[in-house]
C-alpha atoms as a PDB file:
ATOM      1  CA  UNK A   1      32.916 -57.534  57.181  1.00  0.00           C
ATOM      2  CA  UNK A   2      31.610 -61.361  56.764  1.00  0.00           C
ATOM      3  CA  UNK A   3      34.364 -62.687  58.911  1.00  0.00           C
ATOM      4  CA  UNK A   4      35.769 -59.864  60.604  1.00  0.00           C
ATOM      5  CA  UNK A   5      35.565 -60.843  64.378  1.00  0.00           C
ATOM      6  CA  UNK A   6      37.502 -61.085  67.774  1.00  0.00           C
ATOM      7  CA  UNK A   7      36.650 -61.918  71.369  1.00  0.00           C
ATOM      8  CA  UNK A   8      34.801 -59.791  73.575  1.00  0.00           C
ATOM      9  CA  UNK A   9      36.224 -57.725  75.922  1.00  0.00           C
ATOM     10  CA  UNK A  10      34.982 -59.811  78.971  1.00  0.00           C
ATOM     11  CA  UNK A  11      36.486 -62.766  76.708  1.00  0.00           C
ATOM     12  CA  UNK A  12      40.178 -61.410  76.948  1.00  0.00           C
ATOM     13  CA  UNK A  13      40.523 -61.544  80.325  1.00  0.00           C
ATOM     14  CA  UNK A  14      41.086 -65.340  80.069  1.00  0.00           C
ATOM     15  CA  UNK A  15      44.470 -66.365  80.139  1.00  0.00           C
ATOM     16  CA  UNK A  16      46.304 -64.384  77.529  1.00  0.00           C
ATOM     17  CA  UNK A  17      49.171 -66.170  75.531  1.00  0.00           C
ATOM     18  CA  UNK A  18      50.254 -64.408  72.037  1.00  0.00           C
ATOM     19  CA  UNK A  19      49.990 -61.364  70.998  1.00  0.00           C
ATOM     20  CA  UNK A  20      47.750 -60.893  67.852  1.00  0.00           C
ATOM     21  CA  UNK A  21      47.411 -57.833  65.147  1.00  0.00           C
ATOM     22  CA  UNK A  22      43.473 -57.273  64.565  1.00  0.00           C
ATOM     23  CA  UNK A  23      41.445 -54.129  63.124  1.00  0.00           C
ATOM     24  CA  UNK A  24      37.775 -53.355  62.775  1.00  0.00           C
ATOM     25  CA  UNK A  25      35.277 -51.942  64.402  1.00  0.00           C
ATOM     26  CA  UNK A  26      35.009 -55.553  67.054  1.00  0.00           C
ATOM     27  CA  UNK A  27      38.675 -55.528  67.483  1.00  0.00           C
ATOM     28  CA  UNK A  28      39.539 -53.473  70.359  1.00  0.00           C
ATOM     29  CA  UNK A  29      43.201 -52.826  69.685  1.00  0.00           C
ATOM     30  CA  UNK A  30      46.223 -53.823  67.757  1.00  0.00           C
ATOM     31  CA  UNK A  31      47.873 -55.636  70.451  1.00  0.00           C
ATOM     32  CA  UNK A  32      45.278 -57.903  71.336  1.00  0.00           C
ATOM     33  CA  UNK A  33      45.938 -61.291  72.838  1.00  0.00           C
ATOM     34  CA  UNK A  34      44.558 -65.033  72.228  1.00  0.00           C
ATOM     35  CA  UNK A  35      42.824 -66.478  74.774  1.00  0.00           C
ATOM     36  CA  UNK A  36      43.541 -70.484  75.475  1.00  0.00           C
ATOM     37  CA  UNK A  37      42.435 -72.374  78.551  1.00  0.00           C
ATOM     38  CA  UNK A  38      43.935 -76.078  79.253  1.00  0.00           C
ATOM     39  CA  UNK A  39      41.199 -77.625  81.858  1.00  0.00           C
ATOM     40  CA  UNK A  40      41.339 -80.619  84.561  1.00  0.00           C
ATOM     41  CA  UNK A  41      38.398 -82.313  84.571  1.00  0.00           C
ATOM     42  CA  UNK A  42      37.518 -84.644  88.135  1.00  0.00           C
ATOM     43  CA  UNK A  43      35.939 -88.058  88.772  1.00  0.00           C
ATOM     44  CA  UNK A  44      32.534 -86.392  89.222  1.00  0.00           C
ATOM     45  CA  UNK A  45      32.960 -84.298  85.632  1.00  0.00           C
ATOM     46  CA  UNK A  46      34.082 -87.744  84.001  1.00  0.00           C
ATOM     47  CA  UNK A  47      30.623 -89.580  85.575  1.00  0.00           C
ATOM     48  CA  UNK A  48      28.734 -86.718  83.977  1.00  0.00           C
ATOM     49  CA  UNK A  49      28.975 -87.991  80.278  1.00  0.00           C
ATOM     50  CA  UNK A  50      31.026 -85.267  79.009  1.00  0.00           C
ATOM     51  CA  UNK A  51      34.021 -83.345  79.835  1.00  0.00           C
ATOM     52  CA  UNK A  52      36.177 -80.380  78.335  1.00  0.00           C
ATOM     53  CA  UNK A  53      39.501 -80.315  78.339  1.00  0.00           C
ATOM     54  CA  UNK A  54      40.410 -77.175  76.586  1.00  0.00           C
ATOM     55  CA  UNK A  55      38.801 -74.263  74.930  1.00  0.00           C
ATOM     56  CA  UNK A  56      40.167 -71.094  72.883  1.00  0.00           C
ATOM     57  CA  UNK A  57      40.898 -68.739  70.145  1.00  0.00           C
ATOM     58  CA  UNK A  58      43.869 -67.350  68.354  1.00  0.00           C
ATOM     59  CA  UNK A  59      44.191 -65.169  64.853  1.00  0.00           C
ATOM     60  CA  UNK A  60      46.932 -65.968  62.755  1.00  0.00           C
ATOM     61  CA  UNK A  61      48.343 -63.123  60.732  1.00  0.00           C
ATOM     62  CA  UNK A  62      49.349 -64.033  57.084  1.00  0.00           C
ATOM     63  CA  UNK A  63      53.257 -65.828  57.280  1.00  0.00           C
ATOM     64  CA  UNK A  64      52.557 -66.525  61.059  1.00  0.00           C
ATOM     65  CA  UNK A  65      54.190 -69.691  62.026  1.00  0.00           C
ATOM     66  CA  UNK A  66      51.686 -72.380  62.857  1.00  0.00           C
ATOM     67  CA  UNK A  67      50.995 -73.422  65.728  1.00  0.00           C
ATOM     68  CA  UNK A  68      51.862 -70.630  67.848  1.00  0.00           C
ATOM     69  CA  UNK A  69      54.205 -71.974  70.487  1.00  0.00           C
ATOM     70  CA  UNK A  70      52.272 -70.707  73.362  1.00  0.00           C
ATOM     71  CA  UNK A  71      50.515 -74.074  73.587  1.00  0.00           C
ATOM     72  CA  UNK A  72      50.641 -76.649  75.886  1.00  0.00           C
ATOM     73  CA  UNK A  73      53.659 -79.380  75.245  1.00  0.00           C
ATOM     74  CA  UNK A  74      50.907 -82.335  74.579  1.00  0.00           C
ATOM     75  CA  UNK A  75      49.104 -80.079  72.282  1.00  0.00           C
ATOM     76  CA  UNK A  76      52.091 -78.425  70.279  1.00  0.00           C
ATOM     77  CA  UNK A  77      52.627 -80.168  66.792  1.00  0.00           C
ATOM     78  CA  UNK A  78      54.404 -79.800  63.770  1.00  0.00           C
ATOM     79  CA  UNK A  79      52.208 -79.622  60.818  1.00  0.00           C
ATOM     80  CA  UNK A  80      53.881 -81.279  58.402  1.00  0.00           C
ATOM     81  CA  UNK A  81      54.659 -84.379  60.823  1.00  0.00           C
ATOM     82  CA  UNK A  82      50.710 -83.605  62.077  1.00  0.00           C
ATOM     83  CA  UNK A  83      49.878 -85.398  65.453  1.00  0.00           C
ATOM     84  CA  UNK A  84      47.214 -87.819  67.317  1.00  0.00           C
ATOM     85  CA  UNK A  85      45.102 -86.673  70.526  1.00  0.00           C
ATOM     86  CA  UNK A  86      43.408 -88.348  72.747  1.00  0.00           C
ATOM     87  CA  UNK A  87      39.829 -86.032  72.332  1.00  0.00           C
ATOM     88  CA  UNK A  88      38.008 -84.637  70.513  1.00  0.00           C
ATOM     89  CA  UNK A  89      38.219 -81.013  69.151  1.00  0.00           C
ATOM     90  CA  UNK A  90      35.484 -79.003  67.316  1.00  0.00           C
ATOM     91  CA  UNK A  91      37.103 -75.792  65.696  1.00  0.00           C
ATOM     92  CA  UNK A  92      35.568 -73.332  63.611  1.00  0.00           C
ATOM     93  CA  UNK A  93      37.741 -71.118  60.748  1.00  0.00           C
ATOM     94  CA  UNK A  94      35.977 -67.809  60.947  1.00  0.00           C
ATOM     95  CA  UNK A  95      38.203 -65.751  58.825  1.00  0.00           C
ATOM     96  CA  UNK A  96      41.046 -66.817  55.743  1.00  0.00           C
ATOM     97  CA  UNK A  97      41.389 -70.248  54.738  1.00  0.00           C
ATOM     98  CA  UNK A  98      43.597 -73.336  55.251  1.00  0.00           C
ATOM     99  CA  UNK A  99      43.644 -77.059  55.052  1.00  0.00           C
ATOM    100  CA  UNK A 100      42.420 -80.240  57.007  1.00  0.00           C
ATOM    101  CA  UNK A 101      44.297 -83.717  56.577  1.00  0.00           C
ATOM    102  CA  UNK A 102      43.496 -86.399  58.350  1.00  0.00           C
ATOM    103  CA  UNK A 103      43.903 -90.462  57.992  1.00  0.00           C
ATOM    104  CA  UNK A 104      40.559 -91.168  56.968  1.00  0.00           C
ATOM    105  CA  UNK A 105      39.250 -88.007  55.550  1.00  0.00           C
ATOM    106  CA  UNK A 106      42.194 -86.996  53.595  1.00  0.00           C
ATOM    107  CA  UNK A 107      43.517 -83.598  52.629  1.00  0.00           C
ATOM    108  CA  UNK A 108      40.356 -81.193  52.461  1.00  0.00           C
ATOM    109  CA  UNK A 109      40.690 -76.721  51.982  1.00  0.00           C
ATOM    110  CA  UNK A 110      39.380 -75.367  54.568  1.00  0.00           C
ATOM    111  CA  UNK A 111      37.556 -72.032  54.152  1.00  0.00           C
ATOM    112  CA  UNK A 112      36.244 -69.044  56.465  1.00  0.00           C
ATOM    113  CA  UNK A 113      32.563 -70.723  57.634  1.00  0.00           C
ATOM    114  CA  UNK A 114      33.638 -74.256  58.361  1.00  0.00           C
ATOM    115  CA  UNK A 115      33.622 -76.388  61.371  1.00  0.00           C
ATOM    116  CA  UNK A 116      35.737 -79.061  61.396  1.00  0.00           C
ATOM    117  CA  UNK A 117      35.845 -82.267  63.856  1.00  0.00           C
ATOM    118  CA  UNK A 118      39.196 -84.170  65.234  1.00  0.00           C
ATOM    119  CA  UNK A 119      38.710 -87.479  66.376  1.00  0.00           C
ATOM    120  CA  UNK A 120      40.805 -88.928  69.092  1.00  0.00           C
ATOM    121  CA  UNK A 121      43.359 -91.721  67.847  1.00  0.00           C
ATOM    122  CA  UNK A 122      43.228 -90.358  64.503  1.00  0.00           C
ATOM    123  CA  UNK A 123      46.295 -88.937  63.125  1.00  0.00           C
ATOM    124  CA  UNK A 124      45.702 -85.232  61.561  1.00  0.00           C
ATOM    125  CA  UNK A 125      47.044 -81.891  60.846  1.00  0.00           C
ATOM    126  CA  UNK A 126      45.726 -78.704  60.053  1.00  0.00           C
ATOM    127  CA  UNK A 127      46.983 -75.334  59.490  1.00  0.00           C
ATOM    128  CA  UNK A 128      46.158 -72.071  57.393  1.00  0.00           C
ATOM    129  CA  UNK A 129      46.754 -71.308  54.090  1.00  0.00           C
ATOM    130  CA  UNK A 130      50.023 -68.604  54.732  1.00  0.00           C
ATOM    131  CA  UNK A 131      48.813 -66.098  52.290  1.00  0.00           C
ATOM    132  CA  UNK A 132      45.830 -65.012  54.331  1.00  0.00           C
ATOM    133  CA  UNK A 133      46.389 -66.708  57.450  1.00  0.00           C
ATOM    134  CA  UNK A 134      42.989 -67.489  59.659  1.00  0.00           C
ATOM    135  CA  UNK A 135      40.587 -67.142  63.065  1.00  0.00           C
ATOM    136  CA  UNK A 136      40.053 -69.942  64.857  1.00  0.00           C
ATOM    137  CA  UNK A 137      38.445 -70.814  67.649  1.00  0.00           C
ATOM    138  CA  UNK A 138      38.032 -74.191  69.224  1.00  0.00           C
ATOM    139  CA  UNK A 139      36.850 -76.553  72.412  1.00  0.00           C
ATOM    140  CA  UNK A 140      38.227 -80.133  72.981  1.00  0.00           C
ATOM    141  CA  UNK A 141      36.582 -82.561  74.778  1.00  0.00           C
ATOM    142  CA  UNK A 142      35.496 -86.514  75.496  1.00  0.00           C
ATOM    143  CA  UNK A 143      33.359 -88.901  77.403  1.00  0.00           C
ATOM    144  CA  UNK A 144      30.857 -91.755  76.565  1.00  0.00           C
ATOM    145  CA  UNK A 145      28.043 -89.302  75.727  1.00  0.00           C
ATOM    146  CA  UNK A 146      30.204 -88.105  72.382  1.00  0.00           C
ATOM    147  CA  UNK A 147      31.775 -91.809  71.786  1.00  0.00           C
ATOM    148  CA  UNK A 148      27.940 -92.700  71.453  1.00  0.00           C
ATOM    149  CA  UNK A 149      26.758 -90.406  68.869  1.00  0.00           C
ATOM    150  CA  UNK A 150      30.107 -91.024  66.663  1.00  0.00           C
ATOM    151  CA  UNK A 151      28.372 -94.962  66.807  1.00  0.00           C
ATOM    152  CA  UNK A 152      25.292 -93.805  65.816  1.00  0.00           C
ATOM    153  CA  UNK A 153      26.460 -92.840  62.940  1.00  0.00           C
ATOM    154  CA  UNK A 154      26.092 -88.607  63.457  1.00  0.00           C
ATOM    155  CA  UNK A 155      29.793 -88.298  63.453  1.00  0.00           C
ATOM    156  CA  UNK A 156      32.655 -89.959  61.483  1.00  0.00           C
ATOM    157  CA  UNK A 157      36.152 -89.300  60.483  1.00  0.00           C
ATOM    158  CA  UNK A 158      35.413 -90.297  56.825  1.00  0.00           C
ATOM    159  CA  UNK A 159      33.293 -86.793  56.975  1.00  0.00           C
ATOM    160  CA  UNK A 160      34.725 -84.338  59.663  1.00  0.00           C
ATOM    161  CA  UNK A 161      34.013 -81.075  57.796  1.00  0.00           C
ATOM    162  CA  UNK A 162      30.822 -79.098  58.088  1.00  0.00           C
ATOM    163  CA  UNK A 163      30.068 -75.966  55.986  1.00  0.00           C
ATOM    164  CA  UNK A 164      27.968 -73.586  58.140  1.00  0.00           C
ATOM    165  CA  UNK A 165      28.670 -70.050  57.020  1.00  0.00           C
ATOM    166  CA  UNK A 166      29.071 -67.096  59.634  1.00  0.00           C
ATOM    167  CA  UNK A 167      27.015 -68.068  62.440  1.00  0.00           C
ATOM    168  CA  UNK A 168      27.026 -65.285  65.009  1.00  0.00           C
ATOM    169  CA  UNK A 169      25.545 -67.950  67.810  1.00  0.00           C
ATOM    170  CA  UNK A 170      28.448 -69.926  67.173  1.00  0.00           C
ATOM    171  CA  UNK A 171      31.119 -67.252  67.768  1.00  0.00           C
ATOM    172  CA  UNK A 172      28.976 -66.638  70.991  1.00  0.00           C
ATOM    173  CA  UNK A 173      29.012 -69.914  72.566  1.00  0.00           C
ATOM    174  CA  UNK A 174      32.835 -70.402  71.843  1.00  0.00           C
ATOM    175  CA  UNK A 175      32.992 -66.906  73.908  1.00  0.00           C
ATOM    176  CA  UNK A 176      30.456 -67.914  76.656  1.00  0.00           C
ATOM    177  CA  UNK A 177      33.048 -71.091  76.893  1.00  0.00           C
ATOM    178  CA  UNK A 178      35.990 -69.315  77.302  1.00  0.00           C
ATOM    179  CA  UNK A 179      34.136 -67.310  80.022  1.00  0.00           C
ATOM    180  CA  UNK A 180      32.981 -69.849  81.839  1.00  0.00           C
ATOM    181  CA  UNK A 181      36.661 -71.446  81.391  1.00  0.00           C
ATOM    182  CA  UNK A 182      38.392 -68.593  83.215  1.00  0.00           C
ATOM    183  CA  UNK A 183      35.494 -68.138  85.782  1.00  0.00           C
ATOM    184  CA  UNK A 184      36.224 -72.144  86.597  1.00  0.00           C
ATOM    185  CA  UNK A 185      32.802 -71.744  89.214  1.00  0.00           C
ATOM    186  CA  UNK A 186      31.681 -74.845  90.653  1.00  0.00           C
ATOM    187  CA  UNK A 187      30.239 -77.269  88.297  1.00  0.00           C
ATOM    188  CA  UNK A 188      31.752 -75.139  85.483  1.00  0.00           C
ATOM    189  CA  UNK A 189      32.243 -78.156  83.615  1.00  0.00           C
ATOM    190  CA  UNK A 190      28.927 -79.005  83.335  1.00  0.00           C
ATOM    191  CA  UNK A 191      27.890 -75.930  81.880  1.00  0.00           C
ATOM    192  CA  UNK A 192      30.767 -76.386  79.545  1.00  0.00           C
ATOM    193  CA  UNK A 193      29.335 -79.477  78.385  1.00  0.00           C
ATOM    194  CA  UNK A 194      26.312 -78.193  77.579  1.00  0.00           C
ATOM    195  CA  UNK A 195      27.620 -75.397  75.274  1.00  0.00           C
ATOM    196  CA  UNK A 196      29.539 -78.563  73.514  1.00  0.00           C
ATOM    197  CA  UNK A 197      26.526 -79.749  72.736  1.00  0.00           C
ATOM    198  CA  UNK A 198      25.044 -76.742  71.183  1.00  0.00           C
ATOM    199  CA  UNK A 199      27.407 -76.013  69.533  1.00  0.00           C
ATOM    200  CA  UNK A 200      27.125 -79.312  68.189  1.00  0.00           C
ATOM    201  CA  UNK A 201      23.786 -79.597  67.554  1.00  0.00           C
ATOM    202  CA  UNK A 202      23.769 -76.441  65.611  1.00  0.00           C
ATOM    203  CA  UNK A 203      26.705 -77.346  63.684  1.00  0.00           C
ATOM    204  CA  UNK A 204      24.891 -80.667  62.672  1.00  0.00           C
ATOM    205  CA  UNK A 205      21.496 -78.413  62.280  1.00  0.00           C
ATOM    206  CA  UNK A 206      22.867 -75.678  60.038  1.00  0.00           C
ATOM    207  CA  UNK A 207      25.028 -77.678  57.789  1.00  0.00           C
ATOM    208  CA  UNK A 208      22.103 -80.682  57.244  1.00  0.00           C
ATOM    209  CA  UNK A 209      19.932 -77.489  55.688  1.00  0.00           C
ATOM    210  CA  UNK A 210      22.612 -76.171  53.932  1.00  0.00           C
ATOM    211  CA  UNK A 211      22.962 -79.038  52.200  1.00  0.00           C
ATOM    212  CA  UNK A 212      19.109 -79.130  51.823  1.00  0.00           C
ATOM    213  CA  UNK A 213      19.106 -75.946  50.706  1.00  0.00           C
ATOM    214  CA  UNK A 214      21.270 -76.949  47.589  1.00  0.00           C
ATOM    215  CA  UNK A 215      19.203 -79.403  46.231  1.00  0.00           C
ATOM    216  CA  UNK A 216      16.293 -76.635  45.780  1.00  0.00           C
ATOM    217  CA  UNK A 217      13.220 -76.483  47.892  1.00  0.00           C
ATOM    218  CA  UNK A 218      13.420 -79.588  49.659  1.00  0.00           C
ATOM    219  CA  UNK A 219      12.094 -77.217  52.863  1.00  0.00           C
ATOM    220  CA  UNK A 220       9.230 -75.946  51.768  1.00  0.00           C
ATOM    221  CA  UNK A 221       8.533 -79.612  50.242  1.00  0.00           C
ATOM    222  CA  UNK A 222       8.741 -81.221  53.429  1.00  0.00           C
ATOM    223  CA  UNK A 223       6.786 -78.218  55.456  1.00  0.00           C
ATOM    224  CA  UNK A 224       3.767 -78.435  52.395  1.00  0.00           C
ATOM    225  CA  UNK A 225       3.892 -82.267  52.841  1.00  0.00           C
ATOM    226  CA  UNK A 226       3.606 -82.047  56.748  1.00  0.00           C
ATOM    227  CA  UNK A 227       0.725 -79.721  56.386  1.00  0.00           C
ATOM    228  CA  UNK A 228      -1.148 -82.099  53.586  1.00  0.00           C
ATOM    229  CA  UNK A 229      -0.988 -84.763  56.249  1.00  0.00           C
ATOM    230  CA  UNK A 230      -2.211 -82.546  58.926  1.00  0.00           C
ATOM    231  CA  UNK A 231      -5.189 -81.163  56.818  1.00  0.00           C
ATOM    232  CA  UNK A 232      -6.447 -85.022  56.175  1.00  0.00           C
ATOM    233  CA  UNK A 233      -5.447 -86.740  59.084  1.00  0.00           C
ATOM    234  CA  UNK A 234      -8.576 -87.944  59.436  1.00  0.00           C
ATOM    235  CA  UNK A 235      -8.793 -89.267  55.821  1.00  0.00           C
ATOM    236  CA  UNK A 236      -7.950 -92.797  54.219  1.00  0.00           C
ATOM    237  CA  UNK A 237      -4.847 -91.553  52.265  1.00  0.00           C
ATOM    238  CA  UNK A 238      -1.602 -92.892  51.057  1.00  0.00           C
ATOM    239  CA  UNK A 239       1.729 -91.476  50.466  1.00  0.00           C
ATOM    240  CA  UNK A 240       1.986 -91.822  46.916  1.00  0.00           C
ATOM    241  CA  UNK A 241      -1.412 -89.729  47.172  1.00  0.00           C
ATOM    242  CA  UNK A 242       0.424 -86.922  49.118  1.00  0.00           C
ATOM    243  CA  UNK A 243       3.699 -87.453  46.789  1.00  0.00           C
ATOM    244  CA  UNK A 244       1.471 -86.381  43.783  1.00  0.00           C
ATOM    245  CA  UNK A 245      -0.278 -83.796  45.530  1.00  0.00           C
ATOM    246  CA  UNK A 246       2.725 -82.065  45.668  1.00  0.00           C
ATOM    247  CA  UNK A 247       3.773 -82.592  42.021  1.00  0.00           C
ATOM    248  CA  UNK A 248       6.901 -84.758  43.228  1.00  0.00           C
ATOM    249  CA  UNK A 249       7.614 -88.739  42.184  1.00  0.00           C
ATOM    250  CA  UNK A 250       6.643 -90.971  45.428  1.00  0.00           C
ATOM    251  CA  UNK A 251      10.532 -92.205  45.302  1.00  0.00           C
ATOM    252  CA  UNK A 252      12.078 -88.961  45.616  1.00  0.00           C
ATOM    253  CA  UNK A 253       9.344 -87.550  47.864  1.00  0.00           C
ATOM    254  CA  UNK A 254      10.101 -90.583  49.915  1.00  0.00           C
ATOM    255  CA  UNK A 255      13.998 -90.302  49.958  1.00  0.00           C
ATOM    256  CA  UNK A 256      13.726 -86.521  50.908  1.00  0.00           C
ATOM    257  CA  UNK A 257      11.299 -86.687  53.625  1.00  0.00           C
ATOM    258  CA  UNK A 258      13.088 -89.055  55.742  1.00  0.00           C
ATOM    259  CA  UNK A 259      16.530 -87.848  55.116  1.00  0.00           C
ATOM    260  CA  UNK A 260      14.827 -84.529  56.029  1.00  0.00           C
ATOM    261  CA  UNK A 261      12.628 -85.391  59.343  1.00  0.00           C
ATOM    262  CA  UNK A 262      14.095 -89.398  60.578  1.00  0.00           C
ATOM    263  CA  UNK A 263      10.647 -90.711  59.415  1.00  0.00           C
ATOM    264  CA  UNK A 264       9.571 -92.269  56.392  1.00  0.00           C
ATOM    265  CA  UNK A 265       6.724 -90.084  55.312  1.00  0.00           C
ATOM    266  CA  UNK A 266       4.127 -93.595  56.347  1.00  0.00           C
ATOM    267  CA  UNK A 267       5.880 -93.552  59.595  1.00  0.00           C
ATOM    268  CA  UNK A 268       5.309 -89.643  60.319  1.00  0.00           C
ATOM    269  CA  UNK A 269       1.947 -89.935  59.516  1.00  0.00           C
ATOM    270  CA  UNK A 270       0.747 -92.599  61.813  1.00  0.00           C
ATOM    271  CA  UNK A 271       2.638 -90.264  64.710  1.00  0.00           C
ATOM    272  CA  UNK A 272       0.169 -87.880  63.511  1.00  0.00           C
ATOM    273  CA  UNK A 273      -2.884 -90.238  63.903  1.00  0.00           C
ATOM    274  CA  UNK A 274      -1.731 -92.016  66.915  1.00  0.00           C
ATOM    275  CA  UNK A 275      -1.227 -88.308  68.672  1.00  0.00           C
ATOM    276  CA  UNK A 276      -4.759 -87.302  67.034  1.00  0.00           C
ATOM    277  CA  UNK A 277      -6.117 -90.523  68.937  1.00  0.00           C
ATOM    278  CA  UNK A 278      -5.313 -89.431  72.047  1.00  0.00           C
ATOM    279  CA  UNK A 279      -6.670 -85.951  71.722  1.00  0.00           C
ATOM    280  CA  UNK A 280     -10.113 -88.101  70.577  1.00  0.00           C
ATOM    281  CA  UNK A 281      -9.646 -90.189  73.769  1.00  0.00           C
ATOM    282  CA  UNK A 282      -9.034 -87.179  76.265  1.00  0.00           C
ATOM    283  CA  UNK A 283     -11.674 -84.732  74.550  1.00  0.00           C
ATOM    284  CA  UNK A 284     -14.861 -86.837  72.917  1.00  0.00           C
ATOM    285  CA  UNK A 285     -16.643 -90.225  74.255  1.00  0.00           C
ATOM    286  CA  UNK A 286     -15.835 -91.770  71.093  1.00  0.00           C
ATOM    287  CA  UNK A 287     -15.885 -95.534  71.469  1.00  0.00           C
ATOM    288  CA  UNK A 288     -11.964 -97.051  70.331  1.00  0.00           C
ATOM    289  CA  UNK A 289     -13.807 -98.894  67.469  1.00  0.00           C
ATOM    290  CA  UNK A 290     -14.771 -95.710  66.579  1.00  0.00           C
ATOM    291  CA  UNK A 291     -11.667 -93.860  66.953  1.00  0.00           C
ATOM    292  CA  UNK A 292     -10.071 -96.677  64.853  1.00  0.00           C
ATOM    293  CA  UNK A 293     -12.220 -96.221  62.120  1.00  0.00           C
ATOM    294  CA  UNK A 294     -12.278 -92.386  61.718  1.00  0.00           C
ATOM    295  CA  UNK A 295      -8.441 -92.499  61.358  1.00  0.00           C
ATOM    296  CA  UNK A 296      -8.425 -95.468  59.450  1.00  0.00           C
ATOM    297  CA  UNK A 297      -6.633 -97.637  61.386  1.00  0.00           C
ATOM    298  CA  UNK A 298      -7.285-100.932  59.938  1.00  0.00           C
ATOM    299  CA  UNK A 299      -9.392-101.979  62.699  1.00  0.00           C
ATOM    300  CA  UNK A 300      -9.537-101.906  66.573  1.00  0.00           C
ATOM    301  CA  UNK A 301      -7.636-104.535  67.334  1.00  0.00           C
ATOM    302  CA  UNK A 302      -4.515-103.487  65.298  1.00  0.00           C
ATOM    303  CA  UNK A 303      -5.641 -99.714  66.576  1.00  0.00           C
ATOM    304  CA  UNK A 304      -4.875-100.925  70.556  1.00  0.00           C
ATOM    305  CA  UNK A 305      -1.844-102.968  70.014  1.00  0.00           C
ATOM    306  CA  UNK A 306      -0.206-100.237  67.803  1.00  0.00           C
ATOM    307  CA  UNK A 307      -1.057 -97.602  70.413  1.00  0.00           C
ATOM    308  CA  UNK A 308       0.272-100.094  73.753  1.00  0.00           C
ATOM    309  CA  UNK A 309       3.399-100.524  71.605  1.00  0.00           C
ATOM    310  CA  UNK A 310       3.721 -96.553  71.207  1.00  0.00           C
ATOM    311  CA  UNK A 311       2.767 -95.530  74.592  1.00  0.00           C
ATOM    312  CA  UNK A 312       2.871 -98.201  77.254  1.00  0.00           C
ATOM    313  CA  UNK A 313      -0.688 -98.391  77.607  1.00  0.00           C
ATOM    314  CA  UNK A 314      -4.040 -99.726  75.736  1.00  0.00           C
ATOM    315  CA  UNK A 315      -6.531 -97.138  74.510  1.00  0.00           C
ATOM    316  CA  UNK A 316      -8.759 -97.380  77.366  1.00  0.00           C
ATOM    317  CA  UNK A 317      -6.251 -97.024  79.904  1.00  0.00           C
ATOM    318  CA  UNK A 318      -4.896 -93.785  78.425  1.00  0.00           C
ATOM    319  CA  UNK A 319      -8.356 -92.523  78.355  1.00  0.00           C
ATOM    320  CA  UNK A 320      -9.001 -93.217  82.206  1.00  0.00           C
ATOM    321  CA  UNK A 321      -5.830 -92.339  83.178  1.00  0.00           C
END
């Protein structure tokens, strides 16, 4: 079935706290329990950027009480009174359906194939839906290195939900956490950190192209526009020229592109030529005034400074480097 999942068997040797009734073929019996670590992080982990403070999993049969009250005291909450933490949690509904509320977001329903993010200081409370219950699994964690990326803007608590569908690489990270959790080797944190990351980044990934995927063909618009550029790199054209080459208004060719790659289509492009320069410089004795022209830089001069600015050095010091 779409959502029909449980931990592995090497999984459920972590720290077993409730007992659980599961079926399918991945469910191994029908007294299963969910696994839940609580982890100390040291000075060192804290210097690192990044550090996990707890990771688990627990299925919650239809008119379950929620939250099971095999949690730790600081994590326990009531969910109609909700509750504020002090880190961040990434959980991901797997199976049945629920809701999210929090104080910026407000109340959103919460289906099987969505990630959601908890922010710490911000009051929230969660819980499933008790007519089908869910599967959740989740990791909490904090540090600098995730306080940056909510500034840059990747992350806010006006937008904490992510649709992402079933994705199997998911499950396995949150599984290769808890492993790692109850294996607690040295450095285990930092390895922990890195599947909070991934699991990040794919969240991020998969739910940006979802949402592509919605408004049509905007991948195969961006991968035919890439490969335009490619093919006349080495001509004088213009983005409106490669907006109508692919049938598309320059506007809307313009807004997808760099929602799509970071770049404004003009932007991309001179990457293109600036990284086609210095394959001219490393493999032909092309003079730089002659490199300049045949990618249409405007001339020379602009041709050096934009390249120093790019990569540190002038044209001729790349080449004789």
């Amino acid at each position: 079935m779409f959502f029909d999942l449980l931990p592995v068997d090497s999984v459920q040797k972590v720290f077993f706290s409730a007992k659980v009734r599961v079926s399918s073929p991945h469910q191994p019996s029908r007294n299963v329990m969910n696994p839940i670590q609580y982890i100390t992080e040291s000075e060192r982990d804290l210097r690192w950027g990044l550090s996990v403070c707890s990771v688990g999993y627990q299925s919650v049969e239809p008119g379950a009480s929620y939250p099971p009250h095999h949690h730790a005291e600081n994590y326990l909450f009531n969910p109609v009174a909700g509750r504020v933490l002090q880190e961040y949690q990434l959980l991901y509904v797997v199976k049945g359906r629920g809701m999210l509320k929090s104080e910026h977001a407000g109340e959103i329903s919460i289906e099987a194939g969505t990630m959601f993010l908890i922010f710490p200081g911000e009051w929230h409370t969660y819980q499933p839906n008790p007519e089908t219950g869910w599967d959740e699994y989740w990791i909490g964690f904090k540090g600098p290195n995730i306080d940056q990326r909510v500034a840059a803007g990747f992350f806010s608590a006006e937008h904490p939900v992510y649709r992402v569908g079933y994705l199997e690489d998911a499950v396995g990270l949150y599984r290769d956490a808890l492993h790692v959790a109850m294996r607690q080797e040295a450095y285990f944190q930092q390895l922990l950190c890195g599947i909070v990351n991934h699991l990040l980044g794919l969240m991020f990934m998969t739910s940006i192209n979802m949402d592509f995927g919605d408004e049509g063909d905007v991948p195969e618009l961006i991968n035919h526009a890439r490969a335009y550029m490619q093919q006349h790199i080495e001509e004088d054209i213009t983005m409106p020229n490669v907006a109508l080459a692919l049938n598309v208004s320059y506007t809307t060719f313009r807004r997808l592109f760099k929602h799509y790659t970071g770049l404004a289509p003009s932007q991309y492009f001179i990457n293109l030529r600036l990284h086609r320069a210095k394959q001219l410089l490393r493999s032909t004795d092309d003079s730089i005034k002659e490199i300049s022209f045949r990618l249409h830089f405007e001339n020379p001069e602009y041709f050096a400074t934009l390249f120093k600015k790019r990569t540190g050095m002038r044209p001729s010091e790349f080449r004789s480097s």
